[in-house]
Protein backbone atom coordinates (compact mmCIF):
# COMPACT_ATOMS: atom_id res chain seq x y z
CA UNK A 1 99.52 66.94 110.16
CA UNK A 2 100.05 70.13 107.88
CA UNK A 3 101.20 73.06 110.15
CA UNK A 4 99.20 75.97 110.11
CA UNK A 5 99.24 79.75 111.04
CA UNK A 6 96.56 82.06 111.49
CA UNK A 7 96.87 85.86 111.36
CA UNK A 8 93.52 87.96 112.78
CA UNK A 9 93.69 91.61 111.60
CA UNK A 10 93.30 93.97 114.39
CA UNK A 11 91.66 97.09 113.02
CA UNK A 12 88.61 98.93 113.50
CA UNK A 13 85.97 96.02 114.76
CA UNK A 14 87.01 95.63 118.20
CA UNK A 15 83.77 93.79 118.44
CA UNK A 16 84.71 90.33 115.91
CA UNK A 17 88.37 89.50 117.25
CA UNK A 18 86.84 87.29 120.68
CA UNK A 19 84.67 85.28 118.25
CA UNK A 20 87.22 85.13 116.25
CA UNK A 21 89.87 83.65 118.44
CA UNK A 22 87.33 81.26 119.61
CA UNK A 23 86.30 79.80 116.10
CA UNK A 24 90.24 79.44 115.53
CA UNK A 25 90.90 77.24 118.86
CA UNK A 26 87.60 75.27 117.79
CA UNK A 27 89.14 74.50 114.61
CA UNK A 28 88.90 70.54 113.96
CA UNK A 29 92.41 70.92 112.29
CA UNK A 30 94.68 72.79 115.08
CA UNK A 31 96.77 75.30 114.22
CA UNK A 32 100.52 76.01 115.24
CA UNK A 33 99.89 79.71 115.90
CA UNK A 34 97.22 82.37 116.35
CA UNK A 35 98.51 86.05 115.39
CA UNK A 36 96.95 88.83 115.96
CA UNK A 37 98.08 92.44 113.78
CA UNK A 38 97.11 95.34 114.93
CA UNK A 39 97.17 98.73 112.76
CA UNK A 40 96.88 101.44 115.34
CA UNK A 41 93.79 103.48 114.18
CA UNK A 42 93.04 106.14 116.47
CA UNK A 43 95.01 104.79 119.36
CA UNK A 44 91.67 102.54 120.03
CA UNK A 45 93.74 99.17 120.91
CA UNK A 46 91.87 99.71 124.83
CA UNK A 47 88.65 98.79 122.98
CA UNK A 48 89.96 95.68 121.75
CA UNK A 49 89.27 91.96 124.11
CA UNK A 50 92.70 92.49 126.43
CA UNK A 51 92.36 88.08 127.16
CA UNK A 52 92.31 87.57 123.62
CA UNK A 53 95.11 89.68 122.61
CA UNK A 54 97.36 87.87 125.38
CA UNK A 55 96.31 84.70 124.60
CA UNK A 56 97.28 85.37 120.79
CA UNK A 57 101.42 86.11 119.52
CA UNK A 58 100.33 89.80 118.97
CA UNK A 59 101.90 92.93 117.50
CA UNK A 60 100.71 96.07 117.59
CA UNK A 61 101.83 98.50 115.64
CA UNK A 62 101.92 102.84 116.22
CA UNK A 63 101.07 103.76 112.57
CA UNK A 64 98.39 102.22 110.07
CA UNK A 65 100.10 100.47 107.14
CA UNK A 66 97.41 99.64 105.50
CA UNK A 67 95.97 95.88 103.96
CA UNK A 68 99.39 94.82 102.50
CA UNK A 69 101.11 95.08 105.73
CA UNK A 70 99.55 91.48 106.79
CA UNK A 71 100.78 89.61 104.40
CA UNK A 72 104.61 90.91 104.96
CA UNK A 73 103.73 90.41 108.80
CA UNK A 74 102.75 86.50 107.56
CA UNK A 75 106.54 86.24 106.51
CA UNK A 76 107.33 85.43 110.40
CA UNK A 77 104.96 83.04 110.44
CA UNK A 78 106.87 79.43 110.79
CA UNK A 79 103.95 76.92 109.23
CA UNK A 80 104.00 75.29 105.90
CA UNK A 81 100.30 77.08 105.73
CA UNK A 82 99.20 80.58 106.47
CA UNK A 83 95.36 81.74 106.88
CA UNK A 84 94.90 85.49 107.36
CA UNK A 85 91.47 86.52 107.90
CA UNK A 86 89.76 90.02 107.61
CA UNK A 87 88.36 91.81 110.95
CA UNK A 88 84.37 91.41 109.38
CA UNK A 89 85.14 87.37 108.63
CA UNK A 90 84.46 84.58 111.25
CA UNK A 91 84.86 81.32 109.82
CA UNK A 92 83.29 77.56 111.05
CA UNK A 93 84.91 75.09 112.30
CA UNK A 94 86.11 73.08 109.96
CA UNK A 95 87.26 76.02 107.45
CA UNK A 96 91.03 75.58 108.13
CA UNK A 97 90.32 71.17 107.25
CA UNK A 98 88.59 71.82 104.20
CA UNK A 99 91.69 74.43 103.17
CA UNK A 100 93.74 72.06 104.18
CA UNK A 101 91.77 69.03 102.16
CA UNK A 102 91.12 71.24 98.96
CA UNK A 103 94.55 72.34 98.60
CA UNK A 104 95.81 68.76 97.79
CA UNK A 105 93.65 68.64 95.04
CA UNK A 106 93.47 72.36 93.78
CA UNK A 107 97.31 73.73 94.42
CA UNK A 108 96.43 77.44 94.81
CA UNK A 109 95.03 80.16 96.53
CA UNK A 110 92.38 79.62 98.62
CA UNK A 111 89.42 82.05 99.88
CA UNK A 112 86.00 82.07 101.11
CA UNK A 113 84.57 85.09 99.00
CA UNK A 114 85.71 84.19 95.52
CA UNK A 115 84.85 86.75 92.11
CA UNK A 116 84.20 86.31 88.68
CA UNK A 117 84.84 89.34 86.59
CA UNK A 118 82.38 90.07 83.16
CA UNK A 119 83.93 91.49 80.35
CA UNK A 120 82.51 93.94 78.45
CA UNK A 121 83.00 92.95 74.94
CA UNK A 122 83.29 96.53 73.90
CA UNK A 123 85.53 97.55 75.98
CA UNK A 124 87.71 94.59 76.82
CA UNK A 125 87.59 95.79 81.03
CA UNK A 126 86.08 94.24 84.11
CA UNK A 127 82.55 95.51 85.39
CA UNK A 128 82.79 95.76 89.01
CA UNK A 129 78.98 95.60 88.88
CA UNK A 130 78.08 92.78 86.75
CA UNK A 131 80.16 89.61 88.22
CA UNK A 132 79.68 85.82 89.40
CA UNK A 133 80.34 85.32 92.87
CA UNK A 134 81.16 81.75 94.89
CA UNK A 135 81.18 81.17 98.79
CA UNK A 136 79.55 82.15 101.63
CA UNK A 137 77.50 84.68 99.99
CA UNK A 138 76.24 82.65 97.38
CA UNK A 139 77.31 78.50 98.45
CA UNK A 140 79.18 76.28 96.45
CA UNK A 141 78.98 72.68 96.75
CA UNK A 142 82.32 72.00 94.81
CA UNK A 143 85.46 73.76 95.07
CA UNK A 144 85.14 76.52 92.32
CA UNK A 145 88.20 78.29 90.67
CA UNK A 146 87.57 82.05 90.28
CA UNK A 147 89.64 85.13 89.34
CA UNK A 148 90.19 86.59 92.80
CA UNK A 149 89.02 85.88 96.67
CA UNK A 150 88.65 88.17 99.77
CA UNK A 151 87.43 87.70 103.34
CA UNK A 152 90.15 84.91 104.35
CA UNK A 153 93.48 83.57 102.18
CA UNK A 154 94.74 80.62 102.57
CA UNK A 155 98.02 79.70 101.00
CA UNK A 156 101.35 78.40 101.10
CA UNK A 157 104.03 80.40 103.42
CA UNK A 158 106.44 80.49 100.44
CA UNK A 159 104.29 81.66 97.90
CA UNK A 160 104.72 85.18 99.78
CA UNK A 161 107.42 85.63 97.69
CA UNK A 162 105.80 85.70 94.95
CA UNK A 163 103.46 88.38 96.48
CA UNK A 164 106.47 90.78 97.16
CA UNK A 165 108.09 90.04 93.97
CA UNK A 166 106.24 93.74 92.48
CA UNK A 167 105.67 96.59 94.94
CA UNK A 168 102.28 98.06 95.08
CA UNK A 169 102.26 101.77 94.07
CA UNK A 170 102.24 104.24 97.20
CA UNK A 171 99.02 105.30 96.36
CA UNK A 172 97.46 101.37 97.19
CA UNK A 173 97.16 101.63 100.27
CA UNK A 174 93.50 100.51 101.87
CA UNK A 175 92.71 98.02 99.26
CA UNK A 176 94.01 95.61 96.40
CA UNK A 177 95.93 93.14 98.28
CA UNK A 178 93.60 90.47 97.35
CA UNK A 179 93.82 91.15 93.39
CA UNK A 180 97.37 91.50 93.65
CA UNK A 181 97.95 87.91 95.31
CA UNK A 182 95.95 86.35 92.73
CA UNK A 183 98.04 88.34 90.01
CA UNK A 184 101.15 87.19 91.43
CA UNK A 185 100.43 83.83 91.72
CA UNK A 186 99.27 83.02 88.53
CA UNK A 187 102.22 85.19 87.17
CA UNK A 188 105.16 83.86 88.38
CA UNK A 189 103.88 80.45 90.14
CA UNK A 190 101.60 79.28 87.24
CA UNK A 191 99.02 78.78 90.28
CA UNK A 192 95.26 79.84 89.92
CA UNK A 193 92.87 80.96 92.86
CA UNK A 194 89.62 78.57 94.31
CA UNK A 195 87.23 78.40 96.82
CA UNK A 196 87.00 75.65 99.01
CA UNK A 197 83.27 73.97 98.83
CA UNK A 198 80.75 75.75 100.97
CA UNK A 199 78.25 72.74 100.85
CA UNK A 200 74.43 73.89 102.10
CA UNK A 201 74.39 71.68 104.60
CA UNK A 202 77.74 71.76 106.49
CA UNK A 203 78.18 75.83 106.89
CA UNK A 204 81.05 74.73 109.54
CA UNK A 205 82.95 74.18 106.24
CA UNK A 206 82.58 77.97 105.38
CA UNK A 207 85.47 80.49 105.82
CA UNK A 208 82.86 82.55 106.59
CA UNK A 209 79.76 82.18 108.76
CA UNK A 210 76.47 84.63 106.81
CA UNK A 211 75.16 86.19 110.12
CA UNK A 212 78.45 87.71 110.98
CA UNK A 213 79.91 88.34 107.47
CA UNK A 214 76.40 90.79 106.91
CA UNK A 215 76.94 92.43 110.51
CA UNK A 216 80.14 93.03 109.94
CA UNK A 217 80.86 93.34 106.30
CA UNK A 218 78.64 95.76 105.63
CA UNK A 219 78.65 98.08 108.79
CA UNK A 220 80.32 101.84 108.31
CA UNK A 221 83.76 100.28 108.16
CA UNK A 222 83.66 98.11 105.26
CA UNK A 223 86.71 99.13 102.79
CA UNK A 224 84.35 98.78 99.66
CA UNK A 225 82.15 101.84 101.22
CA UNK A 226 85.21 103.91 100.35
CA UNK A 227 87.84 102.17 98.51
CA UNK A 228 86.04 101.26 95.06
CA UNK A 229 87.32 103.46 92.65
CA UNK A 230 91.19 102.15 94.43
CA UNK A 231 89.92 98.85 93.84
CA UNK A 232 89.01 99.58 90.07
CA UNK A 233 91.94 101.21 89.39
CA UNK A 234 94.46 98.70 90.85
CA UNK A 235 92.48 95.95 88.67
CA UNK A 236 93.54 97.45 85.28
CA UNK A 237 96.76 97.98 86.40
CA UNK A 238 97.19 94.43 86.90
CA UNK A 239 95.11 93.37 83.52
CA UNK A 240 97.84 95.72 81.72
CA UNK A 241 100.34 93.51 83.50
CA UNK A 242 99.70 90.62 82.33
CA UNK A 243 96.53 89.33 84.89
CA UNK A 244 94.27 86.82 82.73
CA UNK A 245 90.93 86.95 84.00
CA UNK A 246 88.82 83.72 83.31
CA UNK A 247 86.53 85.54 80.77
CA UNK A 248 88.72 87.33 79.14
């Protein structure tokens, strides 16, 4: 059985990380480890479930390092696989199988919120407000490659290296990461990014389950209520780079 790791993000949702936890130990694939990473916000770690985080390997750190810290973090984990999930994202049970199922046949990064960036034909750029999306907002009954995904990764322990292989500016700092693993990826592994199916009738497949990715995702601590011009920006740094969007 292919090992896996899980890394929960411990930010400002106290509320998610129990059901969380749970959804990971129901998992019909087990995993090897469940992390938890904490970004001290406001010295609020008292709010968070105190069983959960001593049932989980956790780490809690006195500073906020923002969204890219996870996914230097994931270089401790000691799986073949690696799942990190955002704080707003609580998957079914069976989201870690069909990861785990889909990545045989589609080698690459795997998420359950996956984009589709238009191009205006003018302009040549992405429009963050005209694009295709696939998974557990809008269900996809076959696995479906797209440009970038957010809300859960799951990917290969090794291909962190390609992750870390260009520094994100100082001034990314509470957004990006998910753009940037794509980038890298495709860049230096020749690997493209997918979303698992999210069949209709089987939402235990789904890295993401609707009720709690509304309630949470779009409550006052979603990044994209304050982070969209970041987002933007870090986008067309990577298109200058070299990032080949699939309409482009």
């Amino acid at each position: 059985m292919s090992s896996v790791s899980v890394i929960l993000s411990g930010y400002r949702r106290n509320y998610s990380l129990k059901q969380q936890y749970e959804k990971i130990v129901e998992q019909s694939h087990k995993v090897k480890d469940i992390y938890f990473y904490k970004n001290d916000y406001n010295n609020n770690i008292h709010e968070f479930d105190s069983n959960t985080i001593n049932n989980c390997k956790s780490f809690v750190g006195n500073v906020n390092l923002g969204v890219w810290s996870r996914f230097a973090f994931a270089l401790n984990c000691k799986s073949k696989y690696v799942c990190i999930f955002d704080d707003d994202t609580i998957p079914g049970t069976k989201w870690i199988e069909n990861c785990i199922n889909t990545i045989q046949t589609h080698n690459g990064l795997l998420g359950t919120r996956g984009v589709i960036f238009n191009v205006n034909s003018g302009a040549n750029n992405p429009v963050f407000e005209n694009y295709i999306e696939h998974g557990w907002k809008y269900p996809n009954e076959q696995t479906q490659k797209v440009d970038i995904v957010g809300h859960a990764w799951f990917f290969e322990r090794d291909w962190l290296s390609a992750f870390w292989r260009e520094i994100p500016a100082d001034d990314i700092f509470f957004a990006g990461e998910d753009m940037h693993f794509s980038y890298s990826i495709q860049k230096y592994l020749g690997l493209n990014t997918y979303v698992p199916p999210h069949p209709h009738n089987d939402k235990e497949m789904w890295g993401s389950i609707p009720e709690s990715a509304w309630s949470y995702g779009t409550d006052q601590h979603a990044t994209s209520a304050f982070a969209a011009e970041e987002m933007k920006k870090y986008l067309y740094h990577l298109i200058s780079n070299g990032f080949k969007l699939i309409n482009q």
